[in-house]
PDB file of N, CA and C in Angstrom:
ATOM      1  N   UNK A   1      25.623  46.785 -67.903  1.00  0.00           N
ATOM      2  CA  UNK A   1      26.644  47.643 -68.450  1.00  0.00           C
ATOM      3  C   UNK A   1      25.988  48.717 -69.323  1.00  0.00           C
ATOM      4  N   UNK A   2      26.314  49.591 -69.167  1.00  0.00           N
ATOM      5  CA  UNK A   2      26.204  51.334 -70.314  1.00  0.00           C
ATOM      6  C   UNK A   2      26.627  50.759 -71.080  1.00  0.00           C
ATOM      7  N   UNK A   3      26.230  51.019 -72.397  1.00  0.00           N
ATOM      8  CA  UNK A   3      26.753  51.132 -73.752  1.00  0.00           C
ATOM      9  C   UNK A   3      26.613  52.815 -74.332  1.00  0.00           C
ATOM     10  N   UNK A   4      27.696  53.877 -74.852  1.00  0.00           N
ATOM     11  CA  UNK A   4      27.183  55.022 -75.312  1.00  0.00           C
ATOM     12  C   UNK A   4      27.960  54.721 -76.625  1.00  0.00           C
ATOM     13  N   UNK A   5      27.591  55.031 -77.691  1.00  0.00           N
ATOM     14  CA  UNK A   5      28.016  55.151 -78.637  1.00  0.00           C
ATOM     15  C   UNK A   5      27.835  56.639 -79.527  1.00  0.00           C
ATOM     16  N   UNK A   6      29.228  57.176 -79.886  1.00  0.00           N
ATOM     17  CA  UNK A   6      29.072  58.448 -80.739  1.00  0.00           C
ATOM     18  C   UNK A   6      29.256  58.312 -82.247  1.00  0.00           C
ATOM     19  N   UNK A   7      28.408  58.758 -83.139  1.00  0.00           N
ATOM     20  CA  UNK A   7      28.592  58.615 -84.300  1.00  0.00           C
ATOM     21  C   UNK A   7      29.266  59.977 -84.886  1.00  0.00           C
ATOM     22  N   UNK A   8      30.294  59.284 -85.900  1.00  0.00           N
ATOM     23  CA  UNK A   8      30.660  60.794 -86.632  1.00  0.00           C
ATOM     24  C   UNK A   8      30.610  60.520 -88.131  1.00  0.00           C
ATOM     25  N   UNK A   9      30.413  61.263 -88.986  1.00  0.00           N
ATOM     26  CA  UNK A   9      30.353  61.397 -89.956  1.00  0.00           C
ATOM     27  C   UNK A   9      31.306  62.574 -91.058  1.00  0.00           C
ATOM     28  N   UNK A  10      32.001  62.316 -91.617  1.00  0.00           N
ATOM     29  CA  UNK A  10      33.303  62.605 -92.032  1.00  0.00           C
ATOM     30  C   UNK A  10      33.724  63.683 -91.462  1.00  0.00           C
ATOM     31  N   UNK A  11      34.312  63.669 -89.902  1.00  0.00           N
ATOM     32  CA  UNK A  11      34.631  64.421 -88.691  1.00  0.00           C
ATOM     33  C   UNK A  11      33.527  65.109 -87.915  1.00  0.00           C
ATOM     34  N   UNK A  12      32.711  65.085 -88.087  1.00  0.00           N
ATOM     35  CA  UNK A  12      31.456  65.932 -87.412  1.00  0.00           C
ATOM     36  C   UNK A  12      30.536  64.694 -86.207  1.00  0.00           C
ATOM     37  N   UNK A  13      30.238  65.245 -85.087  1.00  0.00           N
ATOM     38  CA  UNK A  13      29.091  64.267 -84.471  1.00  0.00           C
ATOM     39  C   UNK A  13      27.902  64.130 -85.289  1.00  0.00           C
ATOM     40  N   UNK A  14      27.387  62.963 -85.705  1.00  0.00           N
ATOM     41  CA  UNK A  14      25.915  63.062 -85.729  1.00  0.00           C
ATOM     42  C   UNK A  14      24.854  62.265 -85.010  1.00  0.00           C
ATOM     43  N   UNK A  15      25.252  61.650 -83.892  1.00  0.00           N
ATOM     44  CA  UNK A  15      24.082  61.547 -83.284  1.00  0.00           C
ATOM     45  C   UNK A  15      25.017  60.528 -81.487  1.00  0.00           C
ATOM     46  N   UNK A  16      24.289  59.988 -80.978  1.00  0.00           N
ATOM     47  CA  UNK A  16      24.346  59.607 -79.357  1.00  0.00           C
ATOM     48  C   UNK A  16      23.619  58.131 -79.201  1.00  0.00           C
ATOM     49  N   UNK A  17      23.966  57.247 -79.067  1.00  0.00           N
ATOM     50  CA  UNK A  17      22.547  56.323 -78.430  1.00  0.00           C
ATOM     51  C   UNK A  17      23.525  55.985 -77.115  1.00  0.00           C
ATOM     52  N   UNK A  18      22.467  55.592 -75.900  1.00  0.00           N
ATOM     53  CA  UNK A  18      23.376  55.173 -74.066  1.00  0.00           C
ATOM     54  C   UNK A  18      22.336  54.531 -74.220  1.00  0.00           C
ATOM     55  N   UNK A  19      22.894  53.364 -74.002  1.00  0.00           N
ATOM     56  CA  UNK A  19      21.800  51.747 -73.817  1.00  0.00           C
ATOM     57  C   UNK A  19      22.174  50.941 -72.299  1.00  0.00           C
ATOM     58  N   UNK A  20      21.225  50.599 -71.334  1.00  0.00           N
ATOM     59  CA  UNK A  20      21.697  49.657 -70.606  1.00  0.00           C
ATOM     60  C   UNK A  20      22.068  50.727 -69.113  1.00  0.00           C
ATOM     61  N   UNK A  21      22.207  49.645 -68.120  1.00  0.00           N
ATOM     62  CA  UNK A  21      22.387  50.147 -67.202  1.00  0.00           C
ATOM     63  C   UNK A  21      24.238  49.811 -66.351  1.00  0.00           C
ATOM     64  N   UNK A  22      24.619  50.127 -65.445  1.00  0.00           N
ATOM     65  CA  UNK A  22      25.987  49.795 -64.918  1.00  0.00           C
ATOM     66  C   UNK A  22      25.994  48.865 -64.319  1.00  0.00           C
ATOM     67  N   UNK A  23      25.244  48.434 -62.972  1.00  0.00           N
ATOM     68  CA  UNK A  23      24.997  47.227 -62.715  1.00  0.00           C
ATOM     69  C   UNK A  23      26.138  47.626 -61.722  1.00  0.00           C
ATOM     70  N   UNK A  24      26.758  49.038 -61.501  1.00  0.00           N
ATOM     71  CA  UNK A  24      27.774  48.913 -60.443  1.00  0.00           C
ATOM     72  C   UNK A  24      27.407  48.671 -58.892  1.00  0.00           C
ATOM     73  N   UNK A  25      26.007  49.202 -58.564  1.00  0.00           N
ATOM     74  CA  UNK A  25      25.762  48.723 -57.241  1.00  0.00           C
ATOM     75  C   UNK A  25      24.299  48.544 -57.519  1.00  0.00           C
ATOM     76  N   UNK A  26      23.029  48.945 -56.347  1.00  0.00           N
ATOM     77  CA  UNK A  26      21.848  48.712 -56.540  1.00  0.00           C
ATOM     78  C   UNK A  26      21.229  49.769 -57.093  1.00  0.00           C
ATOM     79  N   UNK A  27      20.442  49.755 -57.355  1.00  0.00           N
ATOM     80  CA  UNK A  27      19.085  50.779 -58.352  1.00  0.00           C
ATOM     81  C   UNK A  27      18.716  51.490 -57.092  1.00  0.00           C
ATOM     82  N   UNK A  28      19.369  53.289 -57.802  1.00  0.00           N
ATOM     83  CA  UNK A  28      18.997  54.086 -56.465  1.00  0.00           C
ATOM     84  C   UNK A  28      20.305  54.548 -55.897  1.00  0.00           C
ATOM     85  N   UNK A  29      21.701  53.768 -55.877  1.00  0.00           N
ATOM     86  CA  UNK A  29      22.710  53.763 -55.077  1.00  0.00           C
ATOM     87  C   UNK A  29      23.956  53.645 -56.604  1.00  0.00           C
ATOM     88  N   UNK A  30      23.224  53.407 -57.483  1.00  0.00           N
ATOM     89  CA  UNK A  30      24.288  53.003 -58.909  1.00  0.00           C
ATOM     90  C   UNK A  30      24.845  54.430 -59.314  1.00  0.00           C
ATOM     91  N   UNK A  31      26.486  55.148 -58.557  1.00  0.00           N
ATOM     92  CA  UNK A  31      26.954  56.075 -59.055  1.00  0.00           C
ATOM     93  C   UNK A  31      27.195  56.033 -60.003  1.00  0.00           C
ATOM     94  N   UNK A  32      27.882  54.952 -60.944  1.00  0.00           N
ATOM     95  CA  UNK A  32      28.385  54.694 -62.074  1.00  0.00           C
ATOM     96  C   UNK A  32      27.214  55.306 -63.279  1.00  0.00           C
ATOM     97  N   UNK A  33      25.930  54.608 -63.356  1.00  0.00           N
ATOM     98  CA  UNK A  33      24.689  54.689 -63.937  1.00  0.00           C
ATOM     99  C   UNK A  33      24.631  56.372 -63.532  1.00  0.00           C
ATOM    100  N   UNK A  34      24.342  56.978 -62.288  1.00  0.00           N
ATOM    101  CA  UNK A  34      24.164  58.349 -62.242  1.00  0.00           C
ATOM    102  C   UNK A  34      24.797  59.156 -62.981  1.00  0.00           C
ATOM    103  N   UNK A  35      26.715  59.120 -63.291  1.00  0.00           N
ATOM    104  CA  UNK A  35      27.187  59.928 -63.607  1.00  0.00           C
ATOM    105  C   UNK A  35      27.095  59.529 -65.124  1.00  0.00           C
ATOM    106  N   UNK A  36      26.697  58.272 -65.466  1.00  0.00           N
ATOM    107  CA  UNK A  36      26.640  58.417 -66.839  1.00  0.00           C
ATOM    108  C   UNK A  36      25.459  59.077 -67.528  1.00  0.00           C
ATOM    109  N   UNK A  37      24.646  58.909 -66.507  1.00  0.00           N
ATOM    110  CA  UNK A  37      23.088  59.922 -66.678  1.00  0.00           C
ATOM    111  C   UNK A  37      22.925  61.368 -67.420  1.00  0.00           C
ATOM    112  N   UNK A  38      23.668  61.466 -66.052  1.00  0.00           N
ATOM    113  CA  UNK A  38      23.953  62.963 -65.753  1.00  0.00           C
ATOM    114  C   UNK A  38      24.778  64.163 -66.905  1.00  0.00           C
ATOM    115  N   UNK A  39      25.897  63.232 -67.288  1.00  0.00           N
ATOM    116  CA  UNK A  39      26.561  63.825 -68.633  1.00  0.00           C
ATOM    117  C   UNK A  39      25.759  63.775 -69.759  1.00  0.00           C
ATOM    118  N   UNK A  40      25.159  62.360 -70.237  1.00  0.00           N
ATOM    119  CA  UNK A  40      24.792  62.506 -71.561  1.00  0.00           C
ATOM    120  C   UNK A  40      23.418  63.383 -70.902  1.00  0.00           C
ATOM    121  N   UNK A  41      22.172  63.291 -70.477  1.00  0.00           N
ATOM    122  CA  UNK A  41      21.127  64.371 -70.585  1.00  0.00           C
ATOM    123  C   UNK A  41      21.330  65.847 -70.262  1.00  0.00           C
ATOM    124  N   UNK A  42      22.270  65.667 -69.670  1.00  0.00           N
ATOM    125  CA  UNK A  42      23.002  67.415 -69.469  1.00  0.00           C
ATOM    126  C   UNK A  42      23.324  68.062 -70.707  1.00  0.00           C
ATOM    127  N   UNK A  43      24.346  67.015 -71.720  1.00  0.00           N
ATOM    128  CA  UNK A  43      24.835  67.516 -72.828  1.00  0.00           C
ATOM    129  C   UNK A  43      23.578  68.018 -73.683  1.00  0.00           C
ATOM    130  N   UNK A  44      22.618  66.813 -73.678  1.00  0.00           N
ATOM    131  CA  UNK A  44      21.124  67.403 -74.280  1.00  0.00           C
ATOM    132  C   UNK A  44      20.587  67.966 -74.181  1.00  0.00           C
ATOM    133  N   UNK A  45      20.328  68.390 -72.997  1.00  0.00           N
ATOM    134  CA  UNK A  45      19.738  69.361 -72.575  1.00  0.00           C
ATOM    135  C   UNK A  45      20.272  70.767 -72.364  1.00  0.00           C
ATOM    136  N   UNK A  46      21.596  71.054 -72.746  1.00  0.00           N
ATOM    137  CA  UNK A  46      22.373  71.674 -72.590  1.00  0.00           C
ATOM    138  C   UNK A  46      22.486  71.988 -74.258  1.00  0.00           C
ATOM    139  N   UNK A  47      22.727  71.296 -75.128  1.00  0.00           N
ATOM    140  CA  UNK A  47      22.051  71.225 -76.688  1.00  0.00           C
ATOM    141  C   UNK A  47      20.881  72.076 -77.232  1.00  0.00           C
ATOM    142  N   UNK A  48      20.193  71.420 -76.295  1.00  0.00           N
ATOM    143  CA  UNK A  48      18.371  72.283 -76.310  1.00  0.00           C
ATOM    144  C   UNK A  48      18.425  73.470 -75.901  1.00  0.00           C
ATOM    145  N   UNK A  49      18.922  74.085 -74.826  1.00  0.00           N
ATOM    146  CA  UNK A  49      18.372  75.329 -74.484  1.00  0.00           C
ATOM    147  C   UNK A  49      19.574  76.100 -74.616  1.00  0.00           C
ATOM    148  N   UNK A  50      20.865  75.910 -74.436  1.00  0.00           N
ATOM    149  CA  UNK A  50      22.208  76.829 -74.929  1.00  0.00           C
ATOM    150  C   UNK A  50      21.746  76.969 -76.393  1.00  0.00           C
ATOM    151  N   UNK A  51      22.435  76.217 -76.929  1.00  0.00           N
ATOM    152  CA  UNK A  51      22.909  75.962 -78.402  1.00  0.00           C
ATOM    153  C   UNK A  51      21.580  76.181 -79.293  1.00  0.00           C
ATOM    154  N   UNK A  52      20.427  75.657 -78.993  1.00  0.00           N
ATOM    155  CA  UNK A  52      19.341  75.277 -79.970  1.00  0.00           C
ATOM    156  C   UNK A  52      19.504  74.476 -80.791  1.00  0.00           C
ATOM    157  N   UNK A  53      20.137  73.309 -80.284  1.00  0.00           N
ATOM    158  CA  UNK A  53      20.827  72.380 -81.675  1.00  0.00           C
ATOM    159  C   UNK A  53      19.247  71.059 -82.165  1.00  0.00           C
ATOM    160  N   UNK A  54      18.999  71.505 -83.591  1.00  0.00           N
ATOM    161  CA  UNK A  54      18.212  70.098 -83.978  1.00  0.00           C
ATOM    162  C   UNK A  54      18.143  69.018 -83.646  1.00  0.00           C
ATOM    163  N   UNK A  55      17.544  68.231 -83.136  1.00  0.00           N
ATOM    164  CA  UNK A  55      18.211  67.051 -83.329  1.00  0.00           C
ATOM    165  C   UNK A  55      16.753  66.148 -82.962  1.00  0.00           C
ATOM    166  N   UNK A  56      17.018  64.853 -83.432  1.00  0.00           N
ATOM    167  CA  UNK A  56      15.595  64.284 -82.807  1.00  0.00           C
ATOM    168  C   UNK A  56      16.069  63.321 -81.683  1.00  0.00           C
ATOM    169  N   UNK A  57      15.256  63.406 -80.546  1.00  0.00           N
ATOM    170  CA  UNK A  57      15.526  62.784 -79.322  1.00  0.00           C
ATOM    171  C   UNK A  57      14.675  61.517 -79.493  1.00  0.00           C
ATOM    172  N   UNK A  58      15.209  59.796 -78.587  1.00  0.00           N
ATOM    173  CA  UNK A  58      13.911  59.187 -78.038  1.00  0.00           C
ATOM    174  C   UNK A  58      14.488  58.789 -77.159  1.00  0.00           C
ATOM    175  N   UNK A  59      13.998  58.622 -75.916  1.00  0.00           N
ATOM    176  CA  UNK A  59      13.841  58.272 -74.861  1.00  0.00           C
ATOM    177  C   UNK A  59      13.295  57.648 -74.221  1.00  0.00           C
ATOM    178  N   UNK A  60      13.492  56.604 -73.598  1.00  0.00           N
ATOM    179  CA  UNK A  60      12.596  55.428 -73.161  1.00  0.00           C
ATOM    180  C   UNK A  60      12.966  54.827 -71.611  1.00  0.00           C
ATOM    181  N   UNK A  61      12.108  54.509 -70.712  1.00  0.00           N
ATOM    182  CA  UNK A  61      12.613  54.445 -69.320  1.00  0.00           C
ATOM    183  C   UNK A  61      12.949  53.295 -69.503  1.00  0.00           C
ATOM    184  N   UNK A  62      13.315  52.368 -70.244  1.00  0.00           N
ATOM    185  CA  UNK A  62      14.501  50.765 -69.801  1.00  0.00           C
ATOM    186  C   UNK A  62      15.818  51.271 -69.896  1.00  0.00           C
ATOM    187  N   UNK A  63      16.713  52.911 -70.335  1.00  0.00           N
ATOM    188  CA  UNK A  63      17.697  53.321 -70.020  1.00  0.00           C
ATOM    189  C   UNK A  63      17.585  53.232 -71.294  1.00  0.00           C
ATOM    190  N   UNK A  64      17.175  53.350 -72.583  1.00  0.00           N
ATOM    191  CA  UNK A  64      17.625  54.056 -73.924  1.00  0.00           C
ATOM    192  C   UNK A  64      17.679  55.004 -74.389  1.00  0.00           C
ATOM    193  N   UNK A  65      18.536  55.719 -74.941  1.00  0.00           N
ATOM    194  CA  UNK A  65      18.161  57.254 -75.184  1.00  0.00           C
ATOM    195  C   UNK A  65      19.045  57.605 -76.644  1.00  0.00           C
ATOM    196  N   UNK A  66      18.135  57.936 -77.453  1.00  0.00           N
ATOM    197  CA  UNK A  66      19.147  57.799 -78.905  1.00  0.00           C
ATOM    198  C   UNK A  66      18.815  58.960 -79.526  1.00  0.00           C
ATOM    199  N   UNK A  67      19.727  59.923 -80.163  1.00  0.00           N
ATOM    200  CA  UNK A  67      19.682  61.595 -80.420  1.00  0.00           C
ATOM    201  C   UNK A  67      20.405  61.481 -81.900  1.00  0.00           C
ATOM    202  N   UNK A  68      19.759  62.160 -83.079  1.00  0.00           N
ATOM    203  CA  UNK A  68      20.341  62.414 -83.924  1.00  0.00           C
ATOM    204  C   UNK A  68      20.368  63.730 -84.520  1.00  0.00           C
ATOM    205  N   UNK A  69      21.198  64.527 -84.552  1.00  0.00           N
ATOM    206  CA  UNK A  69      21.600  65.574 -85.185  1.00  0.00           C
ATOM    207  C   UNK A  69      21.216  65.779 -86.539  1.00  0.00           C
ATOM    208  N   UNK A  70      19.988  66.718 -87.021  1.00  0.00           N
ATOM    209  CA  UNK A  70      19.501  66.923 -87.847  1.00  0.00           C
ATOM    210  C   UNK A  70      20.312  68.001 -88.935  1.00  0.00           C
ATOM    211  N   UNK A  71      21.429  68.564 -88.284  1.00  0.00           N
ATOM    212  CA  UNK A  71      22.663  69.230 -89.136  1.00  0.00           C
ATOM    213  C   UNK A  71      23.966  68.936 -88.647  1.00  0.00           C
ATOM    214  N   UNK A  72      24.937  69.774 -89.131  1.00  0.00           N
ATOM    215  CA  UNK A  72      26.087  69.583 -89.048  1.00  0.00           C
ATOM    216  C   UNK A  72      26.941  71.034 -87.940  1.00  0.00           C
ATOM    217  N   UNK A  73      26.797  70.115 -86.910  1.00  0.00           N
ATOM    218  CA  UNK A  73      27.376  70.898 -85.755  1.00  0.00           C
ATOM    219  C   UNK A  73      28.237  71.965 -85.756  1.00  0.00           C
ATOM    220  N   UNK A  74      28.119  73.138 -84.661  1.00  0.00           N
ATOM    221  CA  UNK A  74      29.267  74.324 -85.208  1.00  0.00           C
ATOM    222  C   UNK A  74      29.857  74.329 -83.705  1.00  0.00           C
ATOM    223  N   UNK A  75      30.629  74.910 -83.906  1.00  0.00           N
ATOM    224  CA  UNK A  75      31.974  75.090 -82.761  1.00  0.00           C
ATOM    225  C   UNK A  75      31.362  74.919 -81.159  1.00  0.00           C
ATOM    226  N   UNK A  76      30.740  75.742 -80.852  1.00  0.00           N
ATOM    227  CA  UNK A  76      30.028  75.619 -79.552  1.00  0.00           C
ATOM    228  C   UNK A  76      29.172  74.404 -78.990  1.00  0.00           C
ATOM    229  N   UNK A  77      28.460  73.792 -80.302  1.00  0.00           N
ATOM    230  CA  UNK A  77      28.088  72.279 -80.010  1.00  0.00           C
ATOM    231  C   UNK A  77      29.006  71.134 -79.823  1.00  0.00           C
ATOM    232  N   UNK A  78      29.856  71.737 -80.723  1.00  0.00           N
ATOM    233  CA  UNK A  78      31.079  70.442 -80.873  1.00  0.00           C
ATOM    234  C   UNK A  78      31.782  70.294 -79.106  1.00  0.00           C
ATOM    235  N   UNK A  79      31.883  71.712 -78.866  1.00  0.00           N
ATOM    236  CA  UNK A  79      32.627  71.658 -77.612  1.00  0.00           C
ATOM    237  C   UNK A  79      31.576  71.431 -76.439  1.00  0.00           C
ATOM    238  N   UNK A  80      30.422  71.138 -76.448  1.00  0.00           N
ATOM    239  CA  UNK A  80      29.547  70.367 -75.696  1.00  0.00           C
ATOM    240  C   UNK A  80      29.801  69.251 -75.627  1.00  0.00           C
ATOM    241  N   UNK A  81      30.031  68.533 -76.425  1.00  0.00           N
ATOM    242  CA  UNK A  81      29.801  67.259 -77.129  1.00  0.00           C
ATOM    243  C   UNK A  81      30.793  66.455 -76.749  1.00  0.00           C
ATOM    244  N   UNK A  82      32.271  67.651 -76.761  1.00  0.00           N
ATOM    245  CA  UNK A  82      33.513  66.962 -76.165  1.00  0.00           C
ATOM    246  C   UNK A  82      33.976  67.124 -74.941  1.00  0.00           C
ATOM    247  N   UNK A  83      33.343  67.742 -74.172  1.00  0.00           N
ATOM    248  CA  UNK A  83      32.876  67.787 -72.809  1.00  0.00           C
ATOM    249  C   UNK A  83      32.552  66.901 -72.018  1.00  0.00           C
ATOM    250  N   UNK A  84      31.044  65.917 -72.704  1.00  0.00           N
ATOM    251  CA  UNK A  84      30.662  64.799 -72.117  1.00  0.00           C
ATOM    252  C   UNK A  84      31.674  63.746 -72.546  1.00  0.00           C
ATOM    253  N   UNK A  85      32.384  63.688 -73.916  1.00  0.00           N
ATOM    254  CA  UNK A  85      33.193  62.557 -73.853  1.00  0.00           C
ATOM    255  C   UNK A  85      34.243  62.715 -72.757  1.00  0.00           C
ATOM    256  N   UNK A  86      34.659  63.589 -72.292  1.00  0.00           N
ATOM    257  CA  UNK A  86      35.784  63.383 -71.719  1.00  0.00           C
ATOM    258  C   UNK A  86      35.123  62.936 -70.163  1.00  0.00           C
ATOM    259  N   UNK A  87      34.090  63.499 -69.717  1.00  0.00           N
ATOM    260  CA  UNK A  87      33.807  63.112 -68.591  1.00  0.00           C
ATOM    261  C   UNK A  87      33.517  61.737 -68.741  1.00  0.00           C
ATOM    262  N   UNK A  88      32.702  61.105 -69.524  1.00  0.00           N
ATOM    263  CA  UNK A  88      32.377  59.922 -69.888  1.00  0.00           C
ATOM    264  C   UNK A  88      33.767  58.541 -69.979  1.00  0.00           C
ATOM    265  N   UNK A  89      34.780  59.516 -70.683  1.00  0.00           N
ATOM    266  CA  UNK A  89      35.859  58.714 -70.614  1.00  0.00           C
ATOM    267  C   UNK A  89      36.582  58.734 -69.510  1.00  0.00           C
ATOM    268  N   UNK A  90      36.878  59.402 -68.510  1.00  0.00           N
ATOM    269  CA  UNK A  90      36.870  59.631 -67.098  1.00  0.00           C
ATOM    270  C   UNK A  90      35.976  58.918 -66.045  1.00  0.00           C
ATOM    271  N   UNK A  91      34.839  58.718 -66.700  1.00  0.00           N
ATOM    272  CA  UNK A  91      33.893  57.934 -65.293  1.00  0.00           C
ATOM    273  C   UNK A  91      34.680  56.526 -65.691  1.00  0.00           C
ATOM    274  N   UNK A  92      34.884  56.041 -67.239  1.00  0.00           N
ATOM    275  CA  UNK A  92      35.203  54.512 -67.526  1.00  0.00           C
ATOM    276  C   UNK A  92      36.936  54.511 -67.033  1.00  0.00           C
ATOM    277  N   UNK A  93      37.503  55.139 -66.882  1.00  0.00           N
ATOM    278  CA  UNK A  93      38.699  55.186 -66.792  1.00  0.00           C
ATOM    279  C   UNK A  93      39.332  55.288 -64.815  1.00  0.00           C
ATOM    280  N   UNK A  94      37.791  55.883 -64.433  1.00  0.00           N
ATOM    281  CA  UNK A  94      37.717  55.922 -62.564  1.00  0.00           C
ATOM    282  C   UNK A  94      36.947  54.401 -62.363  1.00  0.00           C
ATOM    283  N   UNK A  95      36.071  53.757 -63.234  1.00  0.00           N
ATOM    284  CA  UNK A  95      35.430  53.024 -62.340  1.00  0.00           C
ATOM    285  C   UNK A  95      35.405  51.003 -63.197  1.00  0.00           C
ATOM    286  N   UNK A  96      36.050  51.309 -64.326  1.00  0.00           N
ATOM    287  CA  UNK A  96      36.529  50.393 -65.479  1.00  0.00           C
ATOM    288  C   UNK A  96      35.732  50.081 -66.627  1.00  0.00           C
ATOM    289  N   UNK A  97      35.775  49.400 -67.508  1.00  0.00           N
ATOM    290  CA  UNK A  97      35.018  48.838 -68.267  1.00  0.00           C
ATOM    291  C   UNK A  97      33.989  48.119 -68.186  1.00  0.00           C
ATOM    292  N   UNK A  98      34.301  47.670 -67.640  1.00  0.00           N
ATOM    293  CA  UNK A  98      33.286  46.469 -67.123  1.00  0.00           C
ATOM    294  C   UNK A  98      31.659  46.919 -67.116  1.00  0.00           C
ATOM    295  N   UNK A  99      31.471  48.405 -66.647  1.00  0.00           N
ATOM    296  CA  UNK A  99      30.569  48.854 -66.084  1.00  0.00           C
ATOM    297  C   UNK A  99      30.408  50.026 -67.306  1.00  0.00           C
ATOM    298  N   UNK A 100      31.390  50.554 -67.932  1.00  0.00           N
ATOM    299  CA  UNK A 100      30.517  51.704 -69.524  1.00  0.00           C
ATOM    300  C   UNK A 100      31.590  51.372 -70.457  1.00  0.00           C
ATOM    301  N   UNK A 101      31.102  51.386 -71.242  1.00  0.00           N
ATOM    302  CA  UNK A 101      31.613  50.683 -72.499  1.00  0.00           C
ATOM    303  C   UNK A 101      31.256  52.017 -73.653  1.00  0.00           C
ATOM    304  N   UNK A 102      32.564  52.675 -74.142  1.00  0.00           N
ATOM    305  CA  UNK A 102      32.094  53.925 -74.904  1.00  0.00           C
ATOM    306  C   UNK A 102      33.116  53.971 -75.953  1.00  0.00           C
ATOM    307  N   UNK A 103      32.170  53.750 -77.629  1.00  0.00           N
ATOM    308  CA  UNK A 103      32.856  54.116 -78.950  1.00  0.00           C
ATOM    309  C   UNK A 103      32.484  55.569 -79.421  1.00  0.00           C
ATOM    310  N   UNK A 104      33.681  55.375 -80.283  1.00  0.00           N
ATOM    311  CA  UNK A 104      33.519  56.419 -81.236  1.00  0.00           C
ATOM    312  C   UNK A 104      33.246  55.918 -82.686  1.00  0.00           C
ATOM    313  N   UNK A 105      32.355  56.084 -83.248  1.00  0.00           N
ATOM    314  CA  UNK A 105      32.195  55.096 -84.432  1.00  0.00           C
ATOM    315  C   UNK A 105      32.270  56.217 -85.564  1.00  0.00           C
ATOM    316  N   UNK A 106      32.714  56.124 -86.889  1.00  0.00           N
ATOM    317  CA  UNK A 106      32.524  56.398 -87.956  1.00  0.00           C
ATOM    318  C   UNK A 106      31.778  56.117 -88.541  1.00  0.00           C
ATOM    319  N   UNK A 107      30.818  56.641 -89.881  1.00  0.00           N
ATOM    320  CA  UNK A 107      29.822  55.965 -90.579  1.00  0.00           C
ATOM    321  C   UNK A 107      29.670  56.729 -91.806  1.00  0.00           C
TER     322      UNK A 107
END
């Protein structure tokens, strides 16, 4: 199972971690895992070279990837940001829980 978790901090994003894999079919053939891929490193990468947004990345090939926002986001990031949630909440909402599991956490 995906785990993504968004952190906010008194209304603002500050950071991303996607842990784990979907387990919806095999390695290679896992749409579920692809499209969850695909949104969160898009958004990052889409962060990086649109926006120029700070942030410190790590990345690790067992499927971890954890991003923290070194400021406090402005309009055009934010609407990146809520972009991937909605697709994100859309892949869990096309393909169930079972398989991505996505908070919004406060802190």
């Amino acid at each position: 199972m995906i785990r993504v978790t968004v952190t906010k901090h008194h209304g603002t994003y500050t950071g991303i971690v996607c842990d784990g894999h979907a387990g919806f079919s095999e390695y290679g053939t896992d749409i579920v895992c692809a499209a969850c891929s695909m949104l969160v490193i898009n958004t990052i990468n889409s962060l990086d070279a649109i926006t120029h947004t700070a942030m410190d990345v790590v990345s690790e090939e067992s499927g971890h990837l954890e991003v923290v926002f070194q400021k406090r986001l402005d309009d055009r990031e934010l609407v990146l940001l809520d972009a991937m949630i909605l697709g994100l909440t859309q892949v869990r909402k096309e393909y169930g829980k079972s398989y991505l599991k996505f908070y919004i956490k406060e802190v």
